[in-house]
PDB file of N, CA and C in Angstrom:
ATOM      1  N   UNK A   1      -3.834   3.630 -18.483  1.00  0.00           N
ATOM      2  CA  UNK A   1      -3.552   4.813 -19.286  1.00  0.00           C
ATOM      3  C   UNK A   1      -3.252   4.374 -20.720  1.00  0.00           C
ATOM      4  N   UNK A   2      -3.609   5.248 -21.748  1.00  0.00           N
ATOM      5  CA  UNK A   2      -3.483   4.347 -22.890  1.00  0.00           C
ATOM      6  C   UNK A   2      -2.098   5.315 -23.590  1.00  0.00           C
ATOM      7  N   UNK A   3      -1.968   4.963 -25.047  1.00  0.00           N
ATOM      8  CA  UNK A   3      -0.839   5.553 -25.514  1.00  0.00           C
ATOM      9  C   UNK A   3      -1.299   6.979 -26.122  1.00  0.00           C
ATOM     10  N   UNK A   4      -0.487   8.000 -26.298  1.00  0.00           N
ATOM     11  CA  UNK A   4      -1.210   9.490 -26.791  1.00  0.00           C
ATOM     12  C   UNK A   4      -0.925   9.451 -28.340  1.00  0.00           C
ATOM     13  N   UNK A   5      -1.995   9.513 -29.022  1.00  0.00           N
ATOM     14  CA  UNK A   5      -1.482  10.031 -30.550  1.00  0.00           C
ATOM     15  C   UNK A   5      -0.116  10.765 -30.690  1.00  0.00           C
ATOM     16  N   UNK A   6       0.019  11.408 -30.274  1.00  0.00           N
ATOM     17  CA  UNK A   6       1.001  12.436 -30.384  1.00  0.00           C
ATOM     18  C   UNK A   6       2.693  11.333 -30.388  1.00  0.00           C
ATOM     19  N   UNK A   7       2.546  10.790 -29.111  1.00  0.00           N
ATOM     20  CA  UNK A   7       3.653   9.581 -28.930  1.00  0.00           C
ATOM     21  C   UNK A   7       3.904   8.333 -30.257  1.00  0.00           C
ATOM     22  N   UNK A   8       2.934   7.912 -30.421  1.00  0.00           N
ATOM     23  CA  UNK A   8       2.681   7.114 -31.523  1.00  0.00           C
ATOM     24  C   UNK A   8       2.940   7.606 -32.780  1.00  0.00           C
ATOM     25  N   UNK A   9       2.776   8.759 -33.341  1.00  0.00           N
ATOM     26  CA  UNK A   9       3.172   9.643 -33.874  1.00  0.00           C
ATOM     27  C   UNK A   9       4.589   9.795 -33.938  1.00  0.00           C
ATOM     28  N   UNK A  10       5.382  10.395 -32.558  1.00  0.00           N
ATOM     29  CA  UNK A  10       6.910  10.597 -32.599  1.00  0.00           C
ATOM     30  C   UNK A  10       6.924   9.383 -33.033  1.00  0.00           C
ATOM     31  N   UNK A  11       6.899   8.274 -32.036  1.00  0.00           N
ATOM     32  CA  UNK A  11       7.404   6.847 -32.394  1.00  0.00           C
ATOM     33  C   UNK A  11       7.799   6.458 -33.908  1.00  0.00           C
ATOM     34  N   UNK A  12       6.650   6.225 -34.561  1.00  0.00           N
ATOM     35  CA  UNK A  12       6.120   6.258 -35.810  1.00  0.00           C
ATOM     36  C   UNK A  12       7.542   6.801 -37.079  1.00  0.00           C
ATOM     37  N   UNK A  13       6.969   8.217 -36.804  1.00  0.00           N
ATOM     38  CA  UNK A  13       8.505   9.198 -37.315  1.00  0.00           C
ATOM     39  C   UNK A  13       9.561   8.363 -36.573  1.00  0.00           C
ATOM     40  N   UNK A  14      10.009   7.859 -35.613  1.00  0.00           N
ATOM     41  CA  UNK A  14      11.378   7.677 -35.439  1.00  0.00           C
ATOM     42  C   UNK A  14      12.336   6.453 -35.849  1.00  0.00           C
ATOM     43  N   UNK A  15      10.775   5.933 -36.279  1.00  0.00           N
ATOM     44  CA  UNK A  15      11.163   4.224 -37.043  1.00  0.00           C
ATOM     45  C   UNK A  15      11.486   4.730 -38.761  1.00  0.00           C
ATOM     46  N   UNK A  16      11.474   5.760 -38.976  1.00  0.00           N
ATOM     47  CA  UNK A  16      11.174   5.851 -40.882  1.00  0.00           C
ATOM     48  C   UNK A  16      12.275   5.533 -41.229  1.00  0.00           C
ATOM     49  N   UNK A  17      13.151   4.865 -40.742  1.00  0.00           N
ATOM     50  CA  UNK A  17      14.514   4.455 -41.371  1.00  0.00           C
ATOM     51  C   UNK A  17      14.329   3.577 -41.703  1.00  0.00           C
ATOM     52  N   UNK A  18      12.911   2.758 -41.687  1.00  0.00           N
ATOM     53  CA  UNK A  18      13.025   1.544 -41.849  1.00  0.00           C
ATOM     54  C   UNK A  18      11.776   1.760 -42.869  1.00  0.00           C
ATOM     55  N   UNK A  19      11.438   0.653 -43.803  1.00  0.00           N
ATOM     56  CA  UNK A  19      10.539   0.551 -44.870  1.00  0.00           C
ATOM     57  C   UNK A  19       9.664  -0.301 -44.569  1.00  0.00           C
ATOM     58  N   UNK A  20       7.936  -0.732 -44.485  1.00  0.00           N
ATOM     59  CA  UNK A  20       7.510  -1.739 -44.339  1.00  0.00           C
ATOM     60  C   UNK A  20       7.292  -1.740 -42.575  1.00  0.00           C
ATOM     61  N   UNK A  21       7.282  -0.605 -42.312  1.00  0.00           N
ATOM     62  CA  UNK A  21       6.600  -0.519 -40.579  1.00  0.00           C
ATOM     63  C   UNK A  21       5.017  -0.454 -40.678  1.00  0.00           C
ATOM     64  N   UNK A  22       4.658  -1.441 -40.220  1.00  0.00           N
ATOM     65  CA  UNK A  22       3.378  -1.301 -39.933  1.00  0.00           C
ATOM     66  C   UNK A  22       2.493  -0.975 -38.482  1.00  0.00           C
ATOM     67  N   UNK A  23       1.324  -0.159 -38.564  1.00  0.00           N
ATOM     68  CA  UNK A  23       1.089   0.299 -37.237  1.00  0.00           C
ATOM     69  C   UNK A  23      -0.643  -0.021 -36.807  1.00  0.00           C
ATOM     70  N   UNK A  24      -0.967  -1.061 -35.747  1.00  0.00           N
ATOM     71  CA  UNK A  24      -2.577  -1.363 -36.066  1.00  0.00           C
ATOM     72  C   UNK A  24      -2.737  -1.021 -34.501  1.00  0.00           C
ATOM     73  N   UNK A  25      -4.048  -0.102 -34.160  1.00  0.00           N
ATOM     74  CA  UNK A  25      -4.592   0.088 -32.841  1.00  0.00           C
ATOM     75  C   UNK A  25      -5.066  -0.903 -32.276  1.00  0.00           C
ATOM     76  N   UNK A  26      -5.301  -1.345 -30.795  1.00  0.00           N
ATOM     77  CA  UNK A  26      -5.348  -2.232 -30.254  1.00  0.00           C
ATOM     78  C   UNK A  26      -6.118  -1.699 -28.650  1.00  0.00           C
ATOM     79  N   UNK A  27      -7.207  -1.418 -28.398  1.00  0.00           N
ATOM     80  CA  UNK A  27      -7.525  -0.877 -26.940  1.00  0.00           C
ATOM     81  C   UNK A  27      -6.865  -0.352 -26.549  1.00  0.00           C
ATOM     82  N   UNK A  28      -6.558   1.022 -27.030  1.00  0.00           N
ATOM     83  CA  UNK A  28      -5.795   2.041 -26.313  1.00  0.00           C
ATOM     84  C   UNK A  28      -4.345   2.342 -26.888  1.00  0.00           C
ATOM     85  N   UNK A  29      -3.859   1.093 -27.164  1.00  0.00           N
ATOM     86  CA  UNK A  29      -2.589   0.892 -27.137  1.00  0.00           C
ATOM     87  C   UNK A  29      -2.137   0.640 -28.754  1.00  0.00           C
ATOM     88  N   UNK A  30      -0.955   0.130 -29.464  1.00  0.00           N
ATOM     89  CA  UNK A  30      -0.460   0.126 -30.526  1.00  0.00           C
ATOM     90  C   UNK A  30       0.317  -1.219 -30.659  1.00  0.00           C
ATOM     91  N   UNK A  31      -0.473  -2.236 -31.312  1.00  0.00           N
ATOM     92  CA  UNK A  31       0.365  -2.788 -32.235  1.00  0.00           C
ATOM     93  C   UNK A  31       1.571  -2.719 -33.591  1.00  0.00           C
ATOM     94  N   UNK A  32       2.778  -2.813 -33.372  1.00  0.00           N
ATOM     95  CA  UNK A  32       4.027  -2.531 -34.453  1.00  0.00           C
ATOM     96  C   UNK A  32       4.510  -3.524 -35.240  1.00  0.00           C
ATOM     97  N   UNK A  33       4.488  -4.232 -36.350  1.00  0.00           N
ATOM     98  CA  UNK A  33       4.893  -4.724 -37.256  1.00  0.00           C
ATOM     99  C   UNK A  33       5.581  -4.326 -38.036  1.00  0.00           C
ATOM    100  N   UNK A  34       6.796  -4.656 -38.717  1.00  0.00           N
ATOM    101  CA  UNK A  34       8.167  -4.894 -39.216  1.00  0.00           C
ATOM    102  C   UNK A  34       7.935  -6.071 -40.581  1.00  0.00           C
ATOM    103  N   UNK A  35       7.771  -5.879 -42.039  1.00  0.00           N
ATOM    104  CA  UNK A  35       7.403  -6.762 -42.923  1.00  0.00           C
ATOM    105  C   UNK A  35       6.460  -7.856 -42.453  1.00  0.00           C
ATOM    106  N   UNK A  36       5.203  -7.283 -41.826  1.00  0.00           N
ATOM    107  CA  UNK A  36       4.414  -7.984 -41.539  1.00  0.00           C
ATOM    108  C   UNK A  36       4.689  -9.010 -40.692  1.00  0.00           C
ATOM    109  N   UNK A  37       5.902  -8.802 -39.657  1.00  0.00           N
ATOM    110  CA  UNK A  37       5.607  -9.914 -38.490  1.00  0.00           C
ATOM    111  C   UNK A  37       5.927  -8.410 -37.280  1.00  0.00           C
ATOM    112  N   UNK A  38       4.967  -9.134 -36.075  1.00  0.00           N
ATOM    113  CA  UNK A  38       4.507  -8.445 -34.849  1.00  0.00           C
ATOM    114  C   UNK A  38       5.910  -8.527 -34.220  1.00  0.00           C
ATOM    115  N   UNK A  39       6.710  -7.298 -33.891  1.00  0.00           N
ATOM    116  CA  UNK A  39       7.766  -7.003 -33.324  1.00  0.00           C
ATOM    117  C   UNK A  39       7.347  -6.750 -32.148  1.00  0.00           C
ATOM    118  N   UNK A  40       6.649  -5.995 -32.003  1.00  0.00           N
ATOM    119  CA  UNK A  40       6.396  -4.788 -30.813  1.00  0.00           C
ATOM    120  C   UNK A  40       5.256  -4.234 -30.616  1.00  0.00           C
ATOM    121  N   UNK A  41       5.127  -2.883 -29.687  1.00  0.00           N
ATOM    122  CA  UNK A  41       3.898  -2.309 -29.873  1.00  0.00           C
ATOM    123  C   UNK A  41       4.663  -0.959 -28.767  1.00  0.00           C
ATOM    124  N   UNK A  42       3.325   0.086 -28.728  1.00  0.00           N
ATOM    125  CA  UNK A  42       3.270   1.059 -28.147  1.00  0.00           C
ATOM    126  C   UNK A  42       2.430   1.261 -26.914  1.00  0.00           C
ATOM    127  N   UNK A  43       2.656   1.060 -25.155  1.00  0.00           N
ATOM    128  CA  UNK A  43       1.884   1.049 -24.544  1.00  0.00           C
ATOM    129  C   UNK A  43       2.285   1.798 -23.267  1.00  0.00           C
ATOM    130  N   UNK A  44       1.091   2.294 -23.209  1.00  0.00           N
ATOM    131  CA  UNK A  44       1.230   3.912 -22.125  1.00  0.00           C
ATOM    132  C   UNK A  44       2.138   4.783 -22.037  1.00  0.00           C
ATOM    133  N   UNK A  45       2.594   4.948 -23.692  1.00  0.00           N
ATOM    134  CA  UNK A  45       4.010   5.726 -23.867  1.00  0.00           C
ATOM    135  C   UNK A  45       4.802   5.550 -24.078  1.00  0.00           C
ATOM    136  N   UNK A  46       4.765   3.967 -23.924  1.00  0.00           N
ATOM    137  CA  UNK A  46       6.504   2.966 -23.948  1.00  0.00           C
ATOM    138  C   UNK A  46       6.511   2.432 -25.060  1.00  0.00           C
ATOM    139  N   UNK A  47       7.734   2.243 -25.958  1.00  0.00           N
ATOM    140  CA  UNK A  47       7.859   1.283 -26.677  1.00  0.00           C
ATOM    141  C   UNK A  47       8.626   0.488 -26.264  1.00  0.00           C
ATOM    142  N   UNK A  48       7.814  -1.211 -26.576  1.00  0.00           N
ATOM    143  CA  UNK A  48       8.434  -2.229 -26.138  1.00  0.00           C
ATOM    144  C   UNK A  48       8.437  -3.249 -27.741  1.00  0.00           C
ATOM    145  N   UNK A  49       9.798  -4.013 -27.225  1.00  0.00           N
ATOM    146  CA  UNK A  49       9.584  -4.663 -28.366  1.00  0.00           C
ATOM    147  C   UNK A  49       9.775  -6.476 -27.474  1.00  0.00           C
ATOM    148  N   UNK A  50       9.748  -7.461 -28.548  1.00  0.00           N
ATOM    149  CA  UNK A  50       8.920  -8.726 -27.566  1.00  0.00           C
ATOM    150  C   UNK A  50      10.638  -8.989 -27.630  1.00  0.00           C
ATOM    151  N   UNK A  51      10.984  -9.826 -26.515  1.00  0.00           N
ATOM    152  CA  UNK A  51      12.047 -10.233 -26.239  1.00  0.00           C
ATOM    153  C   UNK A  51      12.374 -11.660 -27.074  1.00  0.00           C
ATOM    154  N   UNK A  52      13.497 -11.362 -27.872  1.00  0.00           N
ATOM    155  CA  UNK A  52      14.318 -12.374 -28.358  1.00  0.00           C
ATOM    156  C   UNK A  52      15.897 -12.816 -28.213  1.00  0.00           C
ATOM    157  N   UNK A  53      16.463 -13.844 -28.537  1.00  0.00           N
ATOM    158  CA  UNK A  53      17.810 -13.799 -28.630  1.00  0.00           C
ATOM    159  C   UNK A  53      18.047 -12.794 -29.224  1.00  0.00           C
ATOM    160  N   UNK A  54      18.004 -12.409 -30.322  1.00  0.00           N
ATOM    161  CA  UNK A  54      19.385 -11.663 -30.952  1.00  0.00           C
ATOM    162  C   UNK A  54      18.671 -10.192 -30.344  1.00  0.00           C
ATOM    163  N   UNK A  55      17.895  -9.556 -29.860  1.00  0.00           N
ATOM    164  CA  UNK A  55      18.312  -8.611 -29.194  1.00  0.00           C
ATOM    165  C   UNK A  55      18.487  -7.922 -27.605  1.00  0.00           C
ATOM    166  N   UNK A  56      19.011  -9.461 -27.350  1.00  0.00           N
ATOM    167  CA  UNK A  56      19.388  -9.243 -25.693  1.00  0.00           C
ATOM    168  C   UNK A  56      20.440  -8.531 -25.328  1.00  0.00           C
ATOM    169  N   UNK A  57      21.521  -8.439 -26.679  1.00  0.00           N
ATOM    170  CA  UNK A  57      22.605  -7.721 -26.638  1.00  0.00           C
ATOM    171  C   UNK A  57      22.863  -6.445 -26.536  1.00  0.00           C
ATOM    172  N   UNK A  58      21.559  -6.040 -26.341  1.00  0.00           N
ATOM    173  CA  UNK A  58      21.197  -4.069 -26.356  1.00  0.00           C
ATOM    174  C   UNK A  58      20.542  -4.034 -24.131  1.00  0.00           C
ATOM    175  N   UNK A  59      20.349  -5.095 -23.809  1.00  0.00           N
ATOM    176  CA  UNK A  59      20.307  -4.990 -22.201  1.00  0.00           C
ATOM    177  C   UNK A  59      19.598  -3.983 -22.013  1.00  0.00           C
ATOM    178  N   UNK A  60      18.765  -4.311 -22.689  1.00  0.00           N
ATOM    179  CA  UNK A  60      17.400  -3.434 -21.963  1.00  0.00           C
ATOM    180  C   UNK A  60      16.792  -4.032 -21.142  1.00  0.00           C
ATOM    181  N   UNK A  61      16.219  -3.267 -20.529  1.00  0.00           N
ATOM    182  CA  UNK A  61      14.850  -3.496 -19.367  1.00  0.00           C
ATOM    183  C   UNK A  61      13.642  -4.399 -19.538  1.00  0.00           C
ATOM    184  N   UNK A  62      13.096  -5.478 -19.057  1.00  0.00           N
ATOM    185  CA  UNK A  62      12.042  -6.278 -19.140  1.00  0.00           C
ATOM    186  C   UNK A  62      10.707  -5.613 -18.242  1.00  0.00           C
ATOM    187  N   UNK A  63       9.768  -5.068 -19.068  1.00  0.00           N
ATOM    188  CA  UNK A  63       8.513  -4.220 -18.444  1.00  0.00           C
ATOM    189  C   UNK A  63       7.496  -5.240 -18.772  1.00  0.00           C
ATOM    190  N   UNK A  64       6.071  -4.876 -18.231  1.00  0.00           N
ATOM    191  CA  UNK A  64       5.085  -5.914 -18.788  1.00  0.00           C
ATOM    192  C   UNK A  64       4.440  -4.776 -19.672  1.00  0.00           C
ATOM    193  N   UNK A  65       3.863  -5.123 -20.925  1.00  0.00           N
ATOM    194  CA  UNK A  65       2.884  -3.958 -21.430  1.00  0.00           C
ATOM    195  C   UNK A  65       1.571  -3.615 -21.003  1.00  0.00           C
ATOM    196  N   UNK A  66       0.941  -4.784 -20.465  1.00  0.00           N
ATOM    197  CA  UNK A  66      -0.107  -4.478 -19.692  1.00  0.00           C
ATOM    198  C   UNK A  66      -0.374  -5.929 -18.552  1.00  0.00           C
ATOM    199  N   UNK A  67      -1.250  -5.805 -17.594  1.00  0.00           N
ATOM    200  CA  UNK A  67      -1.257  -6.678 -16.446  1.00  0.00           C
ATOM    201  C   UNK A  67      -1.413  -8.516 -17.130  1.00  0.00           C
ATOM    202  N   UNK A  68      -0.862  -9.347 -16.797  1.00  0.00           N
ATOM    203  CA  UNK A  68      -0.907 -10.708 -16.678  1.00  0.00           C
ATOM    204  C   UNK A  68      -0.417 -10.570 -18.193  1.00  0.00           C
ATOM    205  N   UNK A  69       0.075 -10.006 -19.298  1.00  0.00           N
ATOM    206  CA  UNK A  69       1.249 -10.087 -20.164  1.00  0.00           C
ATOM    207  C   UNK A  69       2.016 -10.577 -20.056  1.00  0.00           C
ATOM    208  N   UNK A  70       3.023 -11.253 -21.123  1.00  0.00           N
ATOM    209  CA  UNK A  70       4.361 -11.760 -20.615  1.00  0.00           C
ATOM    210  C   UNK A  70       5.372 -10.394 -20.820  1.00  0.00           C
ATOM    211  N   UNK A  71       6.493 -10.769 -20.196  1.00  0.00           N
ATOM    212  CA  UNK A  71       7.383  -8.752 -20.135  1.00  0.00           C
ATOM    213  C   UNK A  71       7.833  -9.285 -21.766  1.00  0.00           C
ATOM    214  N   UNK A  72       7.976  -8.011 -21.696  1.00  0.00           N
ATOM    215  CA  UNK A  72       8.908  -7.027 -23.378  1.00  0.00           C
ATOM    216  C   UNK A  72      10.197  -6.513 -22.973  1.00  0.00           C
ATOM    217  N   UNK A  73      10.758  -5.952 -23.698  1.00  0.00           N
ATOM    218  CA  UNK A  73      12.017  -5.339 -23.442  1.00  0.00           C
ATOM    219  C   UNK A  73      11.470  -3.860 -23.399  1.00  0.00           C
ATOM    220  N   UNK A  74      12.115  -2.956 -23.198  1.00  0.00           N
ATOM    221  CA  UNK A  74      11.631  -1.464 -22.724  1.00  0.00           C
ATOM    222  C   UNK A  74      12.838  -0.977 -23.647  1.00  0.00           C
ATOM    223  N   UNK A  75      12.207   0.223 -24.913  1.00  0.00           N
ATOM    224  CA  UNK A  75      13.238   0.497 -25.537  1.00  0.00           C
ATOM    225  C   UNK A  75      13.256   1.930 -25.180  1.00  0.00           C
ATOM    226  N   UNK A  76      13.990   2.111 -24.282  1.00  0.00           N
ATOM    227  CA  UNK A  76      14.173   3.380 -23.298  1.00  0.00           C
ATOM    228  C   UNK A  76      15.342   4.806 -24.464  1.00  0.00           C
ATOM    229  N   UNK A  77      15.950   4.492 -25.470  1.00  0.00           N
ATOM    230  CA  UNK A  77      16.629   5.694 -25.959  1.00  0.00           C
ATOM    231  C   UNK A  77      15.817   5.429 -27.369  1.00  0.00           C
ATOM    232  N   UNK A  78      14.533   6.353 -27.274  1.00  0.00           N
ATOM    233  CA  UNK A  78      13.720   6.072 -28.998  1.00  0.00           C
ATOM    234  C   UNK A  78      14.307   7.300 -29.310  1.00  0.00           C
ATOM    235  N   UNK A  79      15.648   8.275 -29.291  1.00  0.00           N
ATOM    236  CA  UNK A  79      15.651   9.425 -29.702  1.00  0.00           C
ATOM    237  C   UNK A  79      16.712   8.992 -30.765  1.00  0.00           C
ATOM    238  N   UNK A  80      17.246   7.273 -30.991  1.00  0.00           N
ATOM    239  CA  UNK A  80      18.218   7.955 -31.894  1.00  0.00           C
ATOM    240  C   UNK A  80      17.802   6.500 -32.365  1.00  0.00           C
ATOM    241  N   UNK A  81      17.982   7.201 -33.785  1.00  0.00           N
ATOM    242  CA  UNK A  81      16.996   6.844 -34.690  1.00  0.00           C
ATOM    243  C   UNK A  81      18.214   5.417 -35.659  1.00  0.00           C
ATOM    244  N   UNK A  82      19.123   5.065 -35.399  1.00  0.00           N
ATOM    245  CA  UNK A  82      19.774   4.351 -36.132  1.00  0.00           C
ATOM    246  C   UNK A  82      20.236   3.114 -34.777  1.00  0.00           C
ATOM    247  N   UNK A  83      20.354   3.353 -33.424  1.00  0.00           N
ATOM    248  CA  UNK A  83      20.205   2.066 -32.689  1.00  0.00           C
ATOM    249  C   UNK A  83      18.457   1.666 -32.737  1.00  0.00           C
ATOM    250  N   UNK A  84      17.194   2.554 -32.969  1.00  0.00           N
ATOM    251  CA  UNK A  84      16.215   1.695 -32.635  1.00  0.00           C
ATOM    252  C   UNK A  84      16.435   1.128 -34.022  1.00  0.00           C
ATOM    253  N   UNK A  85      16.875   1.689 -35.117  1.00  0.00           N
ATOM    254  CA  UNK A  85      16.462   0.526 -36.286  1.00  0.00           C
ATOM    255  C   UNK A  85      17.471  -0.825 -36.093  1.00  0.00           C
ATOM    256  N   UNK A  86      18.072  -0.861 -35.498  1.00  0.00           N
ATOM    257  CA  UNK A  86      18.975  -1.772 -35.035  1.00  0.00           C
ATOM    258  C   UNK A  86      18.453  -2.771 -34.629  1.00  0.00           C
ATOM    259  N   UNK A  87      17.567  -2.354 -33.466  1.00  0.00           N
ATOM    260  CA  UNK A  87      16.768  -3.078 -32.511  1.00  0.00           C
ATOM    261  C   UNK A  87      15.753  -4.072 -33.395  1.00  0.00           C
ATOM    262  N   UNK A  88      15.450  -2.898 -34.042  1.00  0.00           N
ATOM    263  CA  UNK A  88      13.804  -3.616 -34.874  1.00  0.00           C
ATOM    264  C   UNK A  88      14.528  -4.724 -35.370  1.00  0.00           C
ATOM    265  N   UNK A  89      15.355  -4.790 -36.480  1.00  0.00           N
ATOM    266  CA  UNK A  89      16.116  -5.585 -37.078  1.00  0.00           C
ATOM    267  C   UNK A  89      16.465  -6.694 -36.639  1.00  0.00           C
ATOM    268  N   UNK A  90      16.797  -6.713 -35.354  1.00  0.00           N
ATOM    269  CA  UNK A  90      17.478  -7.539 -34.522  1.00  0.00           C
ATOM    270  C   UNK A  90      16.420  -8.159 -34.067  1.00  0.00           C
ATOM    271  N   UNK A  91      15.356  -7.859 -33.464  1.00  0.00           N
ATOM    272  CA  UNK A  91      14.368  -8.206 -32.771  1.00  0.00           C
ATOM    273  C   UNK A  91      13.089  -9.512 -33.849  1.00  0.00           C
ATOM    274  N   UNK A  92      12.997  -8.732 -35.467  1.00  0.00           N
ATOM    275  CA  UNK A  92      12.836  -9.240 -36.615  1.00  0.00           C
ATOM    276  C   UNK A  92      12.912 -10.356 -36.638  1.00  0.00           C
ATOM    277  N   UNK A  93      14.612 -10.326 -36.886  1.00  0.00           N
ATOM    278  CA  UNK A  93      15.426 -11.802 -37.055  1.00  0.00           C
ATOM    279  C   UNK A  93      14.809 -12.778 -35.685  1.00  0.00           C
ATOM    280  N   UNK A  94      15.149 -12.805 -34.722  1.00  0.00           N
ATOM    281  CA  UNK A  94      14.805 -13.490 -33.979  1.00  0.00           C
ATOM    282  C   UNK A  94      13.513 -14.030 -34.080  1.00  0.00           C
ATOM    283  N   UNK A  95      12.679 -13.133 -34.538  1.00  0.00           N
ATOM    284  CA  UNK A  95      10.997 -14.092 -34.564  1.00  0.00           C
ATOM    285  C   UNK A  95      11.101 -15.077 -35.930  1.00  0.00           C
ATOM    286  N   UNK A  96      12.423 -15.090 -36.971  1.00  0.00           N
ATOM    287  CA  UNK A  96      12.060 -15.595 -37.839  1.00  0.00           C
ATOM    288  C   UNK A  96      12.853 -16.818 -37.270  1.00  0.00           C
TER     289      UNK A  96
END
């Protein structure tokens, strides 16, 4: 199942707290970038972002985004809009 415009869309809007989100399609699904490094993505509805130290401290859920993937974290409350920028942030740092 792939991701719905419409989702990608909310998603999209729910990151605008942040400056420098970038968003590239990918077979179905959504690649998410954060000042040009690959945080995350959008897949079959879910946003996942890639698992790092500094944001293990939010204990989210480890999903796969698609089959033989390595898991992501599952960012299960995208309704409030100042812990996901948290996340991104957090998630950021760690890839650097």
């Amino acid at each position: 199942m792939a991701t719905s415009k419409e989702y990608k869309d909310f998603i999209l809007d729910q990151l605008n707290l942040l400056d420098n989100i970038t968003c590239k399609a990918m077979m179905g699904e959504f690649l998410l970038y954060y000042n040009g490094t690959l945080f995350g993505g959008i897949y079959d509805d879910r946003l996942l972002v890639k698992i790092v130290e500094t944001n293990k401290k939010y204990n989210m859920q480890e999903q796969l985004p698609y089959e033989s993937a390595k898991p992501m974290y599952f960012v299960e409350d995208v309704d409030n809009k100042d812990v996901l920028k948290e996340i991104v942030i957090e998630t950021y740092k760690g890839l650097k």
